[in-house]
PDB file of N, CA and C in Angstrom:
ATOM      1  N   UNK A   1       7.758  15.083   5.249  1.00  0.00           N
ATOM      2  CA  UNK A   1       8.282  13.978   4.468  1.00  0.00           C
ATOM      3  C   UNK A   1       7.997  12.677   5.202  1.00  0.00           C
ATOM      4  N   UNK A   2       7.544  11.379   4.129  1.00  0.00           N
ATOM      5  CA  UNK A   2       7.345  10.320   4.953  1.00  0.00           C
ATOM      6  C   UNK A   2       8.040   9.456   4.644  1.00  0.00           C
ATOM      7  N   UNK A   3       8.705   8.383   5.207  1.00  0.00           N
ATOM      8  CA  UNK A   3       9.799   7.334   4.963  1.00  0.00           C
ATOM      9  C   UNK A   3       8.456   6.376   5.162  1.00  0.00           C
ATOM     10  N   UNK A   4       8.271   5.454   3.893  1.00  0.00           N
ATOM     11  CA  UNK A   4       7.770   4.164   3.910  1.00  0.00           C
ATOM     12  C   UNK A   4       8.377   2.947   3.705  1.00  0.00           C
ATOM     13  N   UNK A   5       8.381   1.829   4.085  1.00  0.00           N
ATOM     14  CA  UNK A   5       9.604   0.712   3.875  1.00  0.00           C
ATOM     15  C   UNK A   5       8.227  -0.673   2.878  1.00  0.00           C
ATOM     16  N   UNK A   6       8.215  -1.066   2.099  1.00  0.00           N
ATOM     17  CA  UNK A   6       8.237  -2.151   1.462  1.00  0.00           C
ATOM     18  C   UNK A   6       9.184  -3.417   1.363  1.00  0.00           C
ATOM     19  N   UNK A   7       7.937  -4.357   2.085  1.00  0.00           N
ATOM     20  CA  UNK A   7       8.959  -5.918   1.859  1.00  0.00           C
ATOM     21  C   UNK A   7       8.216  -6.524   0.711  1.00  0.00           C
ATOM     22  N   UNK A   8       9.025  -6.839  -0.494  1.00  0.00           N
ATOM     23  CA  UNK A   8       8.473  -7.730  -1.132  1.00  0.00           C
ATOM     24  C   UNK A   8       8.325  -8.978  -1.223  1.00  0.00           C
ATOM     25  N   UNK A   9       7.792  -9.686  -1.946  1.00  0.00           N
ATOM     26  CA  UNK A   9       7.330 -11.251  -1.798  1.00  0.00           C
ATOM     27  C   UNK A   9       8.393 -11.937  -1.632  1.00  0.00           C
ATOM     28  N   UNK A  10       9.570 -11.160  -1.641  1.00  0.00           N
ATOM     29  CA  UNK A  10      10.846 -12.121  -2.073  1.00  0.00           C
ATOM     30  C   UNK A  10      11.912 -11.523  -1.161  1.00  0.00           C
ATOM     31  N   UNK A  11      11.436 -10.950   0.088  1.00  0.00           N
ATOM     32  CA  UNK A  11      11.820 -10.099   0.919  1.00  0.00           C
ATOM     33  C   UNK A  11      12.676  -9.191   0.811  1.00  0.00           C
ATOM     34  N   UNK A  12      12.680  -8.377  -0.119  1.00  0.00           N
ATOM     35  CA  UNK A  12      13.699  -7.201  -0.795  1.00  0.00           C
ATOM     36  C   UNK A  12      12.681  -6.305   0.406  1.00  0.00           C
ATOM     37  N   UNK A  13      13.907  -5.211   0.862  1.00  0.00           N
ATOM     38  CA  UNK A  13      13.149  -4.581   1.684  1.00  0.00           C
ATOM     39  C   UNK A  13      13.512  -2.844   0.700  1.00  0.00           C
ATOM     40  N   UNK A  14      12.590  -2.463   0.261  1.00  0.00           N
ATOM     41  CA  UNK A  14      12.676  -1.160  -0.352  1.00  0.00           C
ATOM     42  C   UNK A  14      12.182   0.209   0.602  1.00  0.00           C
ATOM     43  N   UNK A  15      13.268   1.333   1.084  1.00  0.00           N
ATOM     44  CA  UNK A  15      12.815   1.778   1.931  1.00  0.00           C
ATOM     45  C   UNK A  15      12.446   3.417   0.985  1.00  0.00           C
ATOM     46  N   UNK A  16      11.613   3.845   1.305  1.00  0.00           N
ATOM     47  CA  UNK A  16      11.324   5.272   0.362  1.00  0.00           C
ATOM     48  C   UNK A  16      10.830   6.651   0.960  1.00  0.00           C
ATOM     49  N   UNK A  17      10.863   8.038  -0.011  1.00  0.00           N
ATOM     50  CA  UNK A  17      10.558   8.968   1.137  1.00  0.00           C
ATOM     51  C   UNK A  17       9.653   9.754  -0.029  1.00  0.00           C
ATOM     52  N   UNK A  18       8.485  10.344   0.282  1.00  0.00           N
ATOM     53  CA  UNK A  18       7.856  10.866  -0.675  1.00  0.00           C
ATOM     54  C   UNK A  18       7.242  12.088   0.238  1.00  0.00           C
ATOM     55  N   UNK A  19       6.729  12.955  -0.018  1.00  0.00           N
ATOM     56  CA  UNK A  19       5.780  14.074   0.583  1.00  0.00           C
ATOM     57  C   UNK A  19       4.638  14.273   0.216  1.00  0.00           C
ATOM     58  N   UNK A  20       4.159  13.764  -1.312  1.00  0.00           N
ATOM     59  CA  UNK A  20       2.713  13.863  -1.191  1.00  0.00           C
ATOM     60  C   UNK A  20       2.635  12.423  -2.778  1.00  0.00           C
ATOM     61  N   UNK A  21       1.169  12.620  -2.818  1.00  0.00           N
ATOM     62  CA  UNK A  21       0.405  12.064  -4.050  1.00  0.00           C
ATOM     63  C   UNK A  21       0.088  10.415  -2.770  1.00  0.00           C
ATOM     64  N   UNK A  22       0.129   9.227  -3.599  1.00  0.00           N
ATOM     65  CA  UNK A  22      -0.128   7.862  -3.134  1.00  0.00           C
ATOM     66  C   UNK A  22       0.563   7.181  -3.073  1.00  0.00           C
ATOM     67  N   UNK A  23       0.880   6.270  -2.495  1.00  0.00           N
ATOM     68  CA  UNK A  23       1.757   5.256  -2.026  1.00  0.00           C
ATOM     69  C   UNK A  23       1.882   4.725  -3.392  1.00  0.00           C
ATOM     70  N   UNK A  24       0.390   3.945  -3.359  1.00  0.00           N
ATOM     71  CA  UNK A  24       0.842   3.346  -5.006  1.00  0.00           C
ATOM     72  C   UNK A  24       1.770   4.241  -6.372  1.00  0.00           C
ATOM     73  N   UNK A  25       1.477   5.184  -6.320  1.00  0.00           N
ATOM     74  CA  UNK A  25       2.387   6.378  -7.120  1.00  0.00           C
ATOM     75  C   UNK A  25       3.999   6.057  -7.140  1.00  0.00           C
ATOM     76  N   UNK A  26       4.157   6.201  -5.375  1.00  0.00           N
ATOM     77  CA  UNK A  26       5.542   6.191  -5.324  1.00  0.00           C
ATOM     78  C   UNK A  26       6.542   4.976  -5.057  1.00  0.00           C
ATOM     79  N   UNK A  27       5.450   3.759  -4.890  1.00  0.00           N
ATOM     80  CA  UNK A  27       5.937   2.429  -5.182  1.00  0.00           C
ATOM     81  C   UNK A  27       6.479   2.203  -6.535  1.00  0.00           C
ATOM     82  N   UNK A  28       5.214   2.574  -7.644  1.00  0.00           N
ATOM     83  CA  UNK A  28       5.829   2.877  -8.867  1.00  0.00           C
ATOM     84  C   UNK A  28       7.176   2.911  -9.313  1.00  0.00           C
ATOM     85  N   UNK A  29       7.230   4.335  -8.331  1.00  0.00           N
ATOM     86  CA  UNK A  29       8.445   5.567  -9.070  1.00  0.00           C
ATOM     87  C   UNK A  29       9.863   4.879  -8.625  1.00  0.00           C
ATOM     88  N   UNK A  30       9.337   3.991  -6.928  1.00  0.00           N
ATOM     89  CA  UNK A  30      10.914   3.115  -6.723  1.00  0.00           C
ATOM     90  C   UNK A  30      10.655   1.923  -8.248  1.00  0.00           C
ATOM     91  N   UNK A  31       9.794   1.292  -8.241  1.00  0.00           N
ATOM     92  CA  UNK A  31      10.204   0.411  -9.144  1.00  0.00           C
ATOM     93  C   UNK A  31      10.107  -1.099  -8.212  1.00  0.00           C
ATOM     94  N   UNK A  32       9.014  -0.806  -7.112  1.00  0.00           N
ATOM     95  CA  UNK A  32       8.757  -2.058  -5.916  1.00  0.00           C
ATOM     96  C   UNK A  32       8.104  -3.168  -6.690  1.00  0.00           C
ATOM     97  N   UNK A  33       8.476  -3.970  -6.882  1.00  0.00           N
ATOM     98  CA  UNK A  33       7.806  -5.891  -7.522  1.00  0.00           C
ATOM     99  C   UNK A  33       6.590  -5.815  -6.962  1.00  0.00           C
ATOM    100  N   UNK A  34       5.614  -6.081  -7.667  1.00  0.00           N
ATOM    101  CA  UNK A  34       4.588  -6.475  -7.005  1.00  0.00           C
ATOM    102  C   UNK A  34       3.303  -5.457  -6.813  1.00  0.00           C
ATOM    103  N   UNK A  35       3.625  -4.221  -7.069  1.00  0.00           N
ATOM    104  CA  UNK A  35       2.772  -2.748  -6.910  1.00  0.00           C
ATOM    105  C   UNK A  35       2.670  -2.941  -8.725  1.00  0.00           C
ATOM    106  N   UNK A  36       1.473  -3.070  -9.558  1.00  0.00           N
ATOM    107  CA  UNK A  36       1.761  -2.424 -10.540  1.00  0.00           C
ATOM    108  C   UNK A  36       0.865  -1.851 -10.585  1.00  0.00           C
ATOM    109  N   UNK A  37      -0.511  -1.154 -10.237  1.00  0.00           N
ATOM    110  CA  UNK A  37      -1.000   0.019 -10.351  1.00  0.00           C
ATOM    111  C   UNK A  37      -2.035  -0.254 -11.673  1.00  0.00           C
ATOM    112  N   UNK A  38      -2.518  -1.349 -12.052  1.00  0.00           N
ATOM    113  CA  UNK A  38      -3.450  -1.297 -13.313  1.00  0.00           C
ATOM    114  C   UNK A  38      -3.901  -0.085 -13.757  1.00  0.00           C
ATOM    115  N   UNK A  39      -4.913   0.368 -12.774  1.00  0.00           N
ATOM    116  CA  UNK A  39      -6.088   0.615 -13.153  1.00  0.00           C
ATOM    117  C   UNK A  39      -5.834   2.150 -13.008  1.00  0.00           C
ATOM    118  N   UNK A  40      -4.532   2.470 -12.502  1.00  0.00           N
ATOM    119  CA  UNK A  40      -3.885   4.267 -12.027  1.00  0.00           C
ATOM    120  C   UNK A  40      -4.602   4.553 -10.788  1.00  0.00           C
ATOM    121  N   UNK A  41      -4.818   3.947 -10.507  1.00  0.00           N
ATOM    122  CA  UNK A  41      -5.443   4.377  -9.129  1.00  0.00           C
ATOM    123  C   UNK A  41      -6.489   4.308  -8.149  1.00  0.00           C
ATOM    124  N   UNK A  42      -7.290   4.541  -9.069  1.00  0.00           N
ATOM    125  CA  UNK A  42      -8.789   4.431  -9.225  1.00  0.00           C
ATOM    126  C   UNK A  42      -9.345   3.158  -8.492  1.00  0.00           C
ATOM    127  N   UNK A  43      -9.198   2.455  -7.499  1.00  0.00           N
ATOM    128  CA  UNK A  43      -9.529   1.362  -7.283  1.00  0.00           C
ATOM    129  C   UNK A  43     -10.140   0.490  -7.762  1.00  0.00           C
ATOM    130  N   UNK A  44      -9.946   0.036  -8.837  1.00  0.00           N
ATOM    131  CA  UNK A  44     -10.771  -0.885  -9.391  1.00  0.00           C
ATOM    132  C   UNK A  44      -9.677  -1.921 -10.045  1.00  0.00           C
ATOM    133  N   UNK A  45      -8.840  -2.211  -9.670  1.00  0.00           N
ATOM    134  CA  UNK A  45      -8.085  -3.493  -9.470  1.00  0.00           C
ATOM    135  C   UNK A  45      -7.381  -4.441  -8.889  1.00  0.00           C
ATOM    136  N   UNK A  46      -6.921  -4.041  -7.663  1.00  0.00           N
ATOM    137  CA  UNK A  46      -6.269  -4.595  -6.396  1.00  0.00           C
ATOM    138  C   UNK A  46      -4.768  -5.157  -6.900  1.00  0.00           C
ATOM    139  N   UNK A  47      -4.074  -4.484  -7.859  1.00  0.00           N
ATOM    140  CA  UNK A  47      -3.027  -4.659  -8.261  1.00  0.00           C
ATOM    141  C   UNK A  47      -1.808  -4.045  -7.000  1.00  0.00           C
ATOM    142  N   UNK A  48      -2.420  -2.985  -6.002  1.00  0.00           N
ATOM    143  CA  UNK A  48      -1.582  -2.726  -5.410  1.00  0.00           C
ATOM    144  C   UNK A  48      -1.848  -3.222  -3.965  1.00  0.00           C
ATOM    145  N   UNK A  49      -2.049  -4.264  -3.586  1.00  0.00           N
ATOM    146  CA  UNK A  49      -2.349  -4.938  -2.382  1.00  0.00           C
ATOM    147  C   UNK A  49      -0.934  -4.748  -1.618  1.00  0.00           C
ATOM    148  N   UNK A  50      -1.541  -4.531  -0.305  1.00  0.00           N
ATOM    149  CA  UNK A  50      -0.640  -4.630   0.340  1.00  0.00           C
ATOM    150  C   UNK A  50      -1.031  -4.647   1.728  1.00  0.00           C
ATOM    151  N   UNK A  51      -0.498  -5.959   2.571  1.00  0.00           N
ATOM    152  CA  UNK A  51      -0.634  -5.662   4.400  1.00  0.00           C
ATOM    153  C   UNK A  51       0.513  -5.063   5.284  1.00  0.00           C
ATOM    154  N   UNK A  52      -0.317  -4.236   5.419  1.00  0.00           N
ATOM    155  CA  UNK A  52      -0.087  -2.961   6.423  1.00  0.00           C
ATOM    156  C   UNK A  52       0.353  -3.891   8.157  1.00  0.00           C
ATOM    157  N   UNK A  53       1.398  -3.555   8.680  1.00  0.00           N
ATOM    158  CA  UNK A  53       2.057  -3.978   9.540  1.00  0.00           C
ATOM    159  C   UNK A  53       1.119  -3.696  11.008  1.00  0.00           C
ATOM    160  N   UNK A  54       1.000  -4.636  11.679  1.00  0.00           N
ATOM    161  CA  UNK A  54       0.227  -4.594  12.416  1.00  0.00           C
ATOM    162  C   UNK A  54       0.256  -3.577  13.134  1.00  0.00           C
ATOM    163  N   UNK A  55       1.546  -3.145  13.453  1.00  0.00           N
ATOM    164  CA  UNK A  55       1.825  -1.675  14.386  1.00  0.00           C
ATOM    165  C   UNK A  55       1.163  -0.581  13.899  1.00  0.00           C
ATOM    166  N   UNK A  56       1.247  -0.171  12.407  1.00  0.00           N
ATOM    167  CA  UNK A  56       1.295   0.701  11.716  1.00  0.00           C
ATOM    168  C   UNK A  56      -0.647   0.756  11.023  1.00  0.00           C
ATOM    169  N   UNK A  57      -1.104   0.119  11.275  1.00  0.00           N
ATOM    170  CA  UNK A  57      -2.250   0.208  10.926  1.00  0.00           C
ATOM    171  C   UNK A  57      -3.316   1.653  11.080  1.00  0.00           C
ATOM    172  N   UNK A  58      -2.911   1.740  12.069  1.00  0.00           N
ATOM    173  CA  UNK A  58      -3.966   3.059  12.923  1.00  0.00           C
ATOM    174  C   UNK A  58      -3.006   4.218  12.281  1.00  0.00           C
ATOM    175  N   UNK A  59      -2.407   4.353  11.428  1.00  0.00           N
ATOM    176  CA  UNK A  59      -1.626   5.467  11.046  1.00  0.00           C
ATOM    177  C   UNK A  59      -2.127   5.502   9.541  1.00  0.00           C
ATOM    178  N   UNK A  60      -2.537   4.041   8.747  1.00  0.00           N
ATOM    179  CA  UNK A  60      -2.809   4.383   7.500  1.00  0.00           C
ATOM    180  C   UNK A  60      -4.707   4.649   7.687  1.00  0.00           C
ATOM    181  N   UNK A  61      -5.058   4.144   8.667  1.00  0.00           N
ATOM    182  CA  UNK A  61      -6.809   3.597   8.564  1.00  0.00           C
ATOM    183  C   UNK A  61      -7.109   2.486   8.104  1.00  0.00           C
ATOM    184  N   UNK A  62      -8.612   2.266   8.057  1.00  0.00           N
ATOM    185  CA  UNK A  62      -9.398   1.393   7.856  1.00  0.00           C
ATOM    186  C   UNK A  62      -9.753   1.495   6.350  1.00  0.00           C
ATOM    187  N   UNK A  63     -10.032   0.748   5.607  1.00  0.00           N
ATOM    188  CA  UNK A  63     -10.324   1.266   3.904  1.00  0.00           C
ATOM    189  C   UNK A  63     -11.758   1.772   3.585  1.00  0.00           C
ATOM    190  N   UNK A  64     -11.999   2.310   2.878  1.00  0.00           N
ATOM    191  CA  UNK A  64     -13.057   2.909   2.866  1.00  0.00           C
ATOM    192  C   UNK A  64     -14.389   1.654   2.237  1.00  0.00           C
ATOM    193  N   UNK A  65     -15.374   2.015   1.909  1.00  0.00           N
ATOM    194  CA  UNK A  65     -16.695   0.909   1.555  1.00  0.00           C
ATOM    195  C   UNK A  65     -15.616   0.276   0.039  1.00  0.00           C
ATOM    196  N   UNK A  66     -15.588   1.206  -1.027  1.00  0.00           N
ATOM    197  CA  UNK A  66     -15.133   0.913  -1.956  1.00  0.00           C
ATOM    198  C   UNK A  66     -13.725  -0.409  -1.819  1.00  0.00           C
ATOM    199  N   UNK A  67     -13.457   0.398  -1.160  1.00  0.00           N
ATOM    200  CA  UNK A  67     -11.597  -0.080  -1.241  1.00  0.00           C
ATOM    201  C   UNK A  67     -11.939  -1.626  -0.440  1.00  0.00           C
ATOM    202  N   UNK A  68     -12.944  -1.798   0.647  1.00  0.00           N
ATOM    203  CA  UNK A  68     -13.193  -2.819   1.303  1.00  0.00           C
ATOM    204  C   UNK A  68     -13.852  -4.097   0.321  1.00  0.00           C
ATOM    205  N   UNK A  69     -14.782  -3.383  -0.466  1.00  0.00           N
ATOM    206  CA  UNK A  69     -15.427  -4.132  -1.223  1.00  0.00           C
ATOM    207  C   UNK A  69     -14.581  -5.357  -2.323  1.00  0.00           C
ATOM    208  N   UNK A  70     -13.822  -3.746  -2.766  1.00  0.00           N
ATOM    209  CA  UNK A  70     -12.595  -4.894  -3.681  1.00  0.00           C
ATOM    210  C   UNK A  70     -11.703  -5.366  -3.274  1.00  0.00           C
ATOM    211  N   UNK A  71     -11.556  -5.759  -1.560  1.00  0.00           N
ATOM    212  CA  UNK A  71     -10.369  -6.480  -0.919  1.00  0.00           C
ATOM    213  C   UNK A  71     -10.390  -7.674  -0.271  1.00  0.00           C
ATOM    214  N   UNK A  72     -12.321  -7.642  -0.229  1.00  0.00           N
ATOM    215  CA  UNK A  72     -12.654  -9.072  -0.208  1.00  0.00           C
ATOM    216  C   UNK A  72     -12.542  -9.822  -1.197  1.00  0.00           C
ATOM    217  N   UNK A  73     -12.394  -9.543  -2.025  1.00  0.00           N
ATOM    218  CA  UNK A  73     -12.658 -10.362  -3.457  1.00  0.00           C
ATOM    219  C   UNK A  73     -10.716 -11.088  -3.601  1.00  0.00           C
ATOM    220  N   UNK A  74      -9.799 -10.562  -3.043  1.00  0.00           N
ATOM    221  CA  UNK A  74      -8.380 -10.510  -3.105  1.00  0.00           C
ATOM    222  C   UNK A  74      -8.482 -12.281  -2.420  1.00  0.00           C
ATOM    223  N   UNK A  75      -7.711 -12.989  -2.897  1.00  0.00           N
ATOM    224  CA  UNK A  75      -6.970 -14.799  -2.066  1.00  0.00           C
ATOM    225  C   UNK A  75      -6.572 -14.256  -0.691  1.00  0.00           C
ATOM    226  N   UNK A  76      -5.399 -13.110  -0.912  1.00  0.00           N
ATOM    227  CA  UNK A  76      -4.641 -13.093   0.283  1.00  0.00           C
ATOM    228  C   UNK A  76      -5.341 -11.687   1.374  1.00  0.00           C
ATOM    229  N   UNK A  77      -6.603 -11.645   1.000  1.00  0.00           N
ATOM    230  CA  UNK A  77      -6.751 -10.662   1.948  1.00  0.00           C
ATOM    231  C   UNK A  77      -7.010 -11.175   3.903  1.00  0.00           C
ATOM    232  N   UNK A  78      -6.208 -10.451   3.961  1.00  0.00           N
ATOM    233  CA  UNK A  78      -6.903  -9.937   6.108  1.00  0.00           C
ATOM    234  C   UNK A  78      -7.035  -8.862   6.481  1.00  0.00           C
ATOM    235  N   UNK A  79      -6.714  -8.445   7.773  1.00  0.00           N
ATOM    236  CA  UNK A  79      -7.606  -7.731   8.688  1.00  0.00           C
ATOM    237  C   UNK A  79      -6.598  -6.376   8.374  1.00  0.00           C
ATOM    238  N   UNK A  80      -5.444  -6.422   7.797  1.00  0.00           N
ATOM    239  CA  UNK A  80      -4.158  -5.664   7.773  1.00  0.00           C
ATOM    240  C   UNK A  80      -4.359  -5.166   6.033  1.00  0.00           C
ATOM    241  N   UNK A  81      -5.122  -5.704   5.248  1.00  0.00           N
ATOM    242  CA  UNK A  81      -5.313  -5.520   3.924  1.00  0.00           C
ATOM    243  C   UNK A  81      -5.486  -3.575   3.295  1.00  0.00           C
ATOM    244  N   UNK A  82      -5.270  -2.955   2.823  1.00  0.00           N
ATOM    245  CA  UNK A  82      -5.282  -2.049   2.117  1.00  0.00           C
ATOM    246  C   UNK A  82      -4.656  -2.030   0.736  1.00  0.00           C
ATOM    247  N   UNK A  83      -5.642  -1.557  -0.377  1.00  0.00           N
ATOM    248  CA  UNK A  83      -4.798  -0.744  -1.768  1.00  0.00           C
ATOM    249  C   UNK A  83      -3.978  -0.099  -1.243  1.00  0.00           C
ATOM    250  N   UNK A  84      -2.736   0.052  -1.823  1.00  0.00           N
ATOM    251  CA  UNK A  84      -1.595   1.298  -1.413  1.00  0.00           C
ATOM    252  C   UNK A  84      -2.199   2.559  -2.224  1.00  0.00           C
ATOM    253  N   UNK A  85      -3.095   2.399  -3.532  1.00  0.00           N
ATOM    254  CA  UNK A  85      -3.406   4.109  -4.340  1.00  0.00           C
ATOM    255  C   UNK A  85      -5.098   4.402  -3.014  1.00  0.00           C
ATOM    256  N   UNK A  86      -5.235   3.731  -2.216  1.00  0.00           N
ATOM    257  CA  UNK A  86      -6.242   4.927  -1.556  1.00  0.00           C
ATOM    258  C   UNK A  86      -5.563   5.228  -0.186  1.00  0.00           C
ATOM    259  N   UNK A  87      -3.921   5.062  -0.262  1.00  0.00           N
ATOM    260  CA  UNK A  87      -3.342   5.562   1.032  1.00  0.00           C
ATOM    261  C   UNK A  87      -2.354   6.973   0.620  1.00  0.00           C
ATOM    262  N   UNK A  88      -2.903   7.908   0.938  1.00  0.00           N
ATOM    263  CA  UNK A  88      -2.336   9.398   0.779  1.00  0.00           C
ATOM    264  C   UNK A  88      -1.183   9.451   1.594  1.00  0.00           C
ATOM    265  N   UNK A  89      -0.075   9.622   0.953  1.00  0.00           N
ATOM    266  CA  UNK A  89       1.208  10.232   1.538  1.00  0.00           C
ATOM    267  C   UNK A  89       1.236  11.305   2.417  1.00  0.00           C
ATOM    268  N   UNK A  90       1.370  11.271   3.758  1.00  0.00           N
ATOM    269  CA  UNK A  90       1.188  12.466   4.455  1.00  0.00           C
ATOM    270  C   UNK A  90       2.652  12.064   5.813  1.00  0.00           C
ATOM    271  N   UNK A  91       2.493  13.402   6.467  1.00  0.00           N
ATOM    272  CA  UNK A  91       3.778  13.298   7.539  1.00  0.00           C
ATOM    273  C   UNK A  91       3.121  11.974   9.086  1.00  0.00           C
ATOM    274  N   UNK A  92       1.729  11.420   8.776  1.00  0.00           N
ATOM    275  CA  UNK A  92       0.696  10.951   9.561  1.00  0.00           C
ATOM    276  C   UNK A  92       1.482   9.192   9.118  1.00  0.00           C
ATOM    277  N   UNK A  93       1.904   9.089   8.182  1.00  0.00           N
ATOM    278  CA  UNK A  93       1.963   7.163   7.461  1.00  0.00           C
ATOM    279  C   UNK A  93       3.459   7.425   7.588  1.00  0.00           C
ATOM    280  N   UNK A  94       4.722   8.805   8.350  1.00  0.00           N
ATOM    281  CA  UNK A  94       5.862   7.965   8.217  1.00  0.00           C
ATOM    282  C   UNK A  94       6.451   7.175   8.941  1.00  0.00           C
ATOM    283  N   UNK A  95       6.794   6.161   8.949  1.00  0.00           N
ATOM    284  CA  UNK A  95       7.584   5.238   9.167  1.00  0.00           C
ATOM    285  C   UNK A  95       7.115   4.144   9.043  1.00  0.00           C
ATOM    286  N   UNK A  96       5.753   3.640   8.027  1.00  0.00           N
ATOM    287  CA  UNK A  96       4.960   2.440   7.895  1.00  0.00           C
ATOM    288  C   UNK A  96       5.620   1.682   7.573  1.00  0.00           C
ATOM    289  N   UNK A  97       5.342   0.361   7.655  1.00  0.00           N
ATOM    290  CA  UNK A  97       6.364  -0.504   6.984  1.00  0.00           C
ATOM    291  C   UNK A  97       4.837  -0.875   6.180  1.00  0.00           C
ATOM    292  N   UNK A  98       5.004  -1.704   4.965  1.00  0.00           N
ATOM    293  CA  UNK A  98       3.834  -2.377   3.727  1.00  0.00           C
ATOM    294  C   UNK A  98       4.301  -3.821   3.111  1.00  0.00           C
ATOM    295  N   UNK A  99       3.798  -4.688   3.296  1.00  0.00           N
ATOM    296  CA  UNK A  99       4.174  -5.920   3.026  1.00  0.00           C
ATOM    297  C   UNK A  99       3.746  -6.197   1.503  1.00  0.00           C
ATOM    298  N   UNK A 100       4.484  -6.429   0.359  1.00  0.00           N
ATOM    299  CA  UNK A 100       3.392  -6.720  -0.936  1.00  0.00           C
ATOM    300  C   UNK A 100       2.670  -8.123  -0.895  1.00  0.00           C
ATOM    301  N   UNK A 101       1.821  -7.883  -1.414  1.00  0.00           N
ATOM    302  CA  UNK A 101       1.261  -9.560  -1.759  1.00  0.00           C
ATOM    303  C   UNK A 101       0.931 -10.003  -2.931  1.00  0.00           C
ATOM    304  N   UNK A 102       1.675  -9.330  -3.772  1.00  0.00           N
ATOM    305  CA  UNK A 102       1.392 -10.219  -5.018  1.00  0.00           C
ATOM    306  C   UNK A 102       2.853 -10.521  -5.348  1.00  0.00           C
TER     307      UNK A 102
END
Protein backbone atom coordinates (compact mmCIF):
# COMPACT_ATOMS: atom_id res chain seq x y z
CA UNK A 1 0.00 0.00 0.00
CA UNK A 2 1.16 3.52 -0.87
CA UNK A 3 0.26 6.75 1.05
CA UNK A 4 0.55 9.72 -1.48
CA UNK A 5 -0.07 13.34 -0.15
CA UNK A 6 -1.31 16.13 -2.73
CA UNK A 7 -1.00 19.93 -2.20
CA UNK A 8 -3.25 21.78 -4.19
CA UNK A 9 -3.01 25.18 -5.78
CA UNK A 10 -4.84 26.43 -2.91
CA UNK A 11 -2.84 24.42 -0.47
CA UNK A 12 -5.46 21.80 0.58
CA UNK A 13 -3.24 19.06 1.49
CA UNK A 14 -5.08 15.68 0.37
CA UNK A 15 -3.38 12.69 1.81
CA UNK A 16 -4.34 9.12 0.02
CA UNK A 17 -3.59 5.34 0.01
CA UNK A 18 -4.06 3.22 -3.07
CA UNK A 19 -2.24 -0.23 -4.04
CA UNK A 20 -2.33 -0.29 -7.59
CA UNK A 21 -3.60 1.35 -11.11
CA UNK A 22 -2.20 5.44 -11.47
CA UNK A 23 -1.91 8.19 -9.49
CA UNK A 24 -3.94 10.10 -11.86
CA UNK A 25 -6.77 7.32 -11.29
CA UNK A 26 -6.67 7.78 -7.68
CA UNK A 27 -6.43 11.56 -7.56
CA UNK A 28 -9.65 11.23 -9.38
CA UNK A 29 -11.28 8.84 -6.98
CA UNK A 30 -10.19 11.46 -3.89
CA UNK A 31 -11.76 14.15 -5.88
CA UNK A 32 -8.04 16.34 -5.79
CA UNK A 33 -8.69 20.10 -7.69
CA UNK A 34 -6.67 20.32 -10.30
CA UNK A 35 -6.03 16.42 -11.56
CA UNK A 36 -8.76 16.12 -14.15
CA UNK A 37 -7.49 13.39 -16.29
CA UNK A 38 -8.83 14.54 -19.95
CA UNK A 39 -7.60 12.35 -22.03
CA UNK A 40 -7.94 8.92 -19.28
CA UNK A 41 -4.67 8.54 -19.25
CA UNK A 42 -3.18 8.13 -22.22
CA UNK A 43 -0.88 11.04 -22.18
CA UNK A 44 -1.96 13.21 -24.45
CA UNK A 45 -3.09 16.09 -22.34
CA UNK A 46 -1.16 17.28 -19.36
CA UNK A 47 -4.32 17.75 -17.42
CA UNK A 48 -2.66 15.88 -14.65
CA UNK A 49 0.54 17.90 -14.04
CA UNK A 50 2.10 17.68 -11.22
CA UNK A 51 5.74 18.57 -9.36
CA UNK A 52 7.04 15.87 -7.70
CA UNK A 53 8.85 17.00 -4.41
CA UNK A 54 12.28 17.32 -4.69
CA UNK A 55 13.02 14.53 -2.12
CA UNK A 56 10.74 12.20 -3.68
CA UNK A 57 11.76 12.34 -7.19
CA UNK A 58 14.09 9.25 -7.52
CA UNK A 59 11.14 7.17 -6.18
CA UNK A 60 8.68 8.25 -9.00
CA UNK A 61 11.56 8.57 -12.05
CA UNK A 62 12.34 10.50 -14.82
CA UNK A 63 9.32 10.67 -17.53
CA UNK A 64 9.57 8.78 -20.29
CA UNK A 65 10.30 10.42 -24.26
CA UNK A 66 6.48 10.70 -24.57
CA UNK A 67 5.52 12.04 -21.21
CA UNK A 68 8.73 14.51 -21.60
CA UNK A 69 7.67 15.66 -24.87
CA UNK A 70 4.24 16.81 -23.62
CA UNK A 71 5.74 18.52 -20.48
CA UNK A 72 7.65 20.83 -22.34
CA UNK A 73 4.91 22.22 -23.99
CA UNK A 74 3.21 22.82 -20.10
CA UNK A 75 3.80 27.19 -18.70
CA UNK A 76 4.62 25.67 -15.40
CA UNK A 77 6.88 22.97 -16.27
CA UNK A 78 10.55 22.09 -14.35
CA UNK A 79 12.97 19.73 -13.56
CA UNK A 80 10.37 18.08 -10.83
CA UNK A 81 7.52 17.94 -13.66
CA UNK A 82 5.64 14.56 -14.23
CA UNK A 83 1.90 13.45 -15.57
CA UNK A 84 0.53 11.75 -12.44
CA UNK A 85 -1.41 8.86 -15.20
CA UNK A 86 2.31 7.65 -16.29
CA UNK A 87 3.16 7.24 -12.47
CA UNK A 88 2.15 3.54 -11.41
CA UNK A 89 1.07 3.07 -7.88
CA UNK A 90 3.46 0.75 -6.33
CA UNK A 91 4.88 0.09 -2.53
CA UNK A 92 8.30 2.02 -4.44
CA UNK A 93 6.16 6.00 -4.63
CA UNK A 94 4.92 5.59 -0.79
CA UNK A 95 5.16 8.45 0.96
CA UNK A 96 5.51 10.99 -2.16
CA UNK A 97 4.29 14.10 -1.60
CA UNK A 98 2.78 15.80 -5.51
CA UNK A 99 2.29 19.38 -5.83
CA UNK A 100 -0.76 20.23 -8.47
CA UNK A 101 -0.24 22.85 -10.94
CA UNK A 102 -3.11 23.63 -12.44
Amino acid sequence: MAKITFITSDNETIVTEASSGSVMELAKEYNVNGIDGDCGGVCSCATCHVHVAAGDFDKVGAPGEIEADMLELEDNYNEHSRLCCQIDISDAIDGVTLHVVN
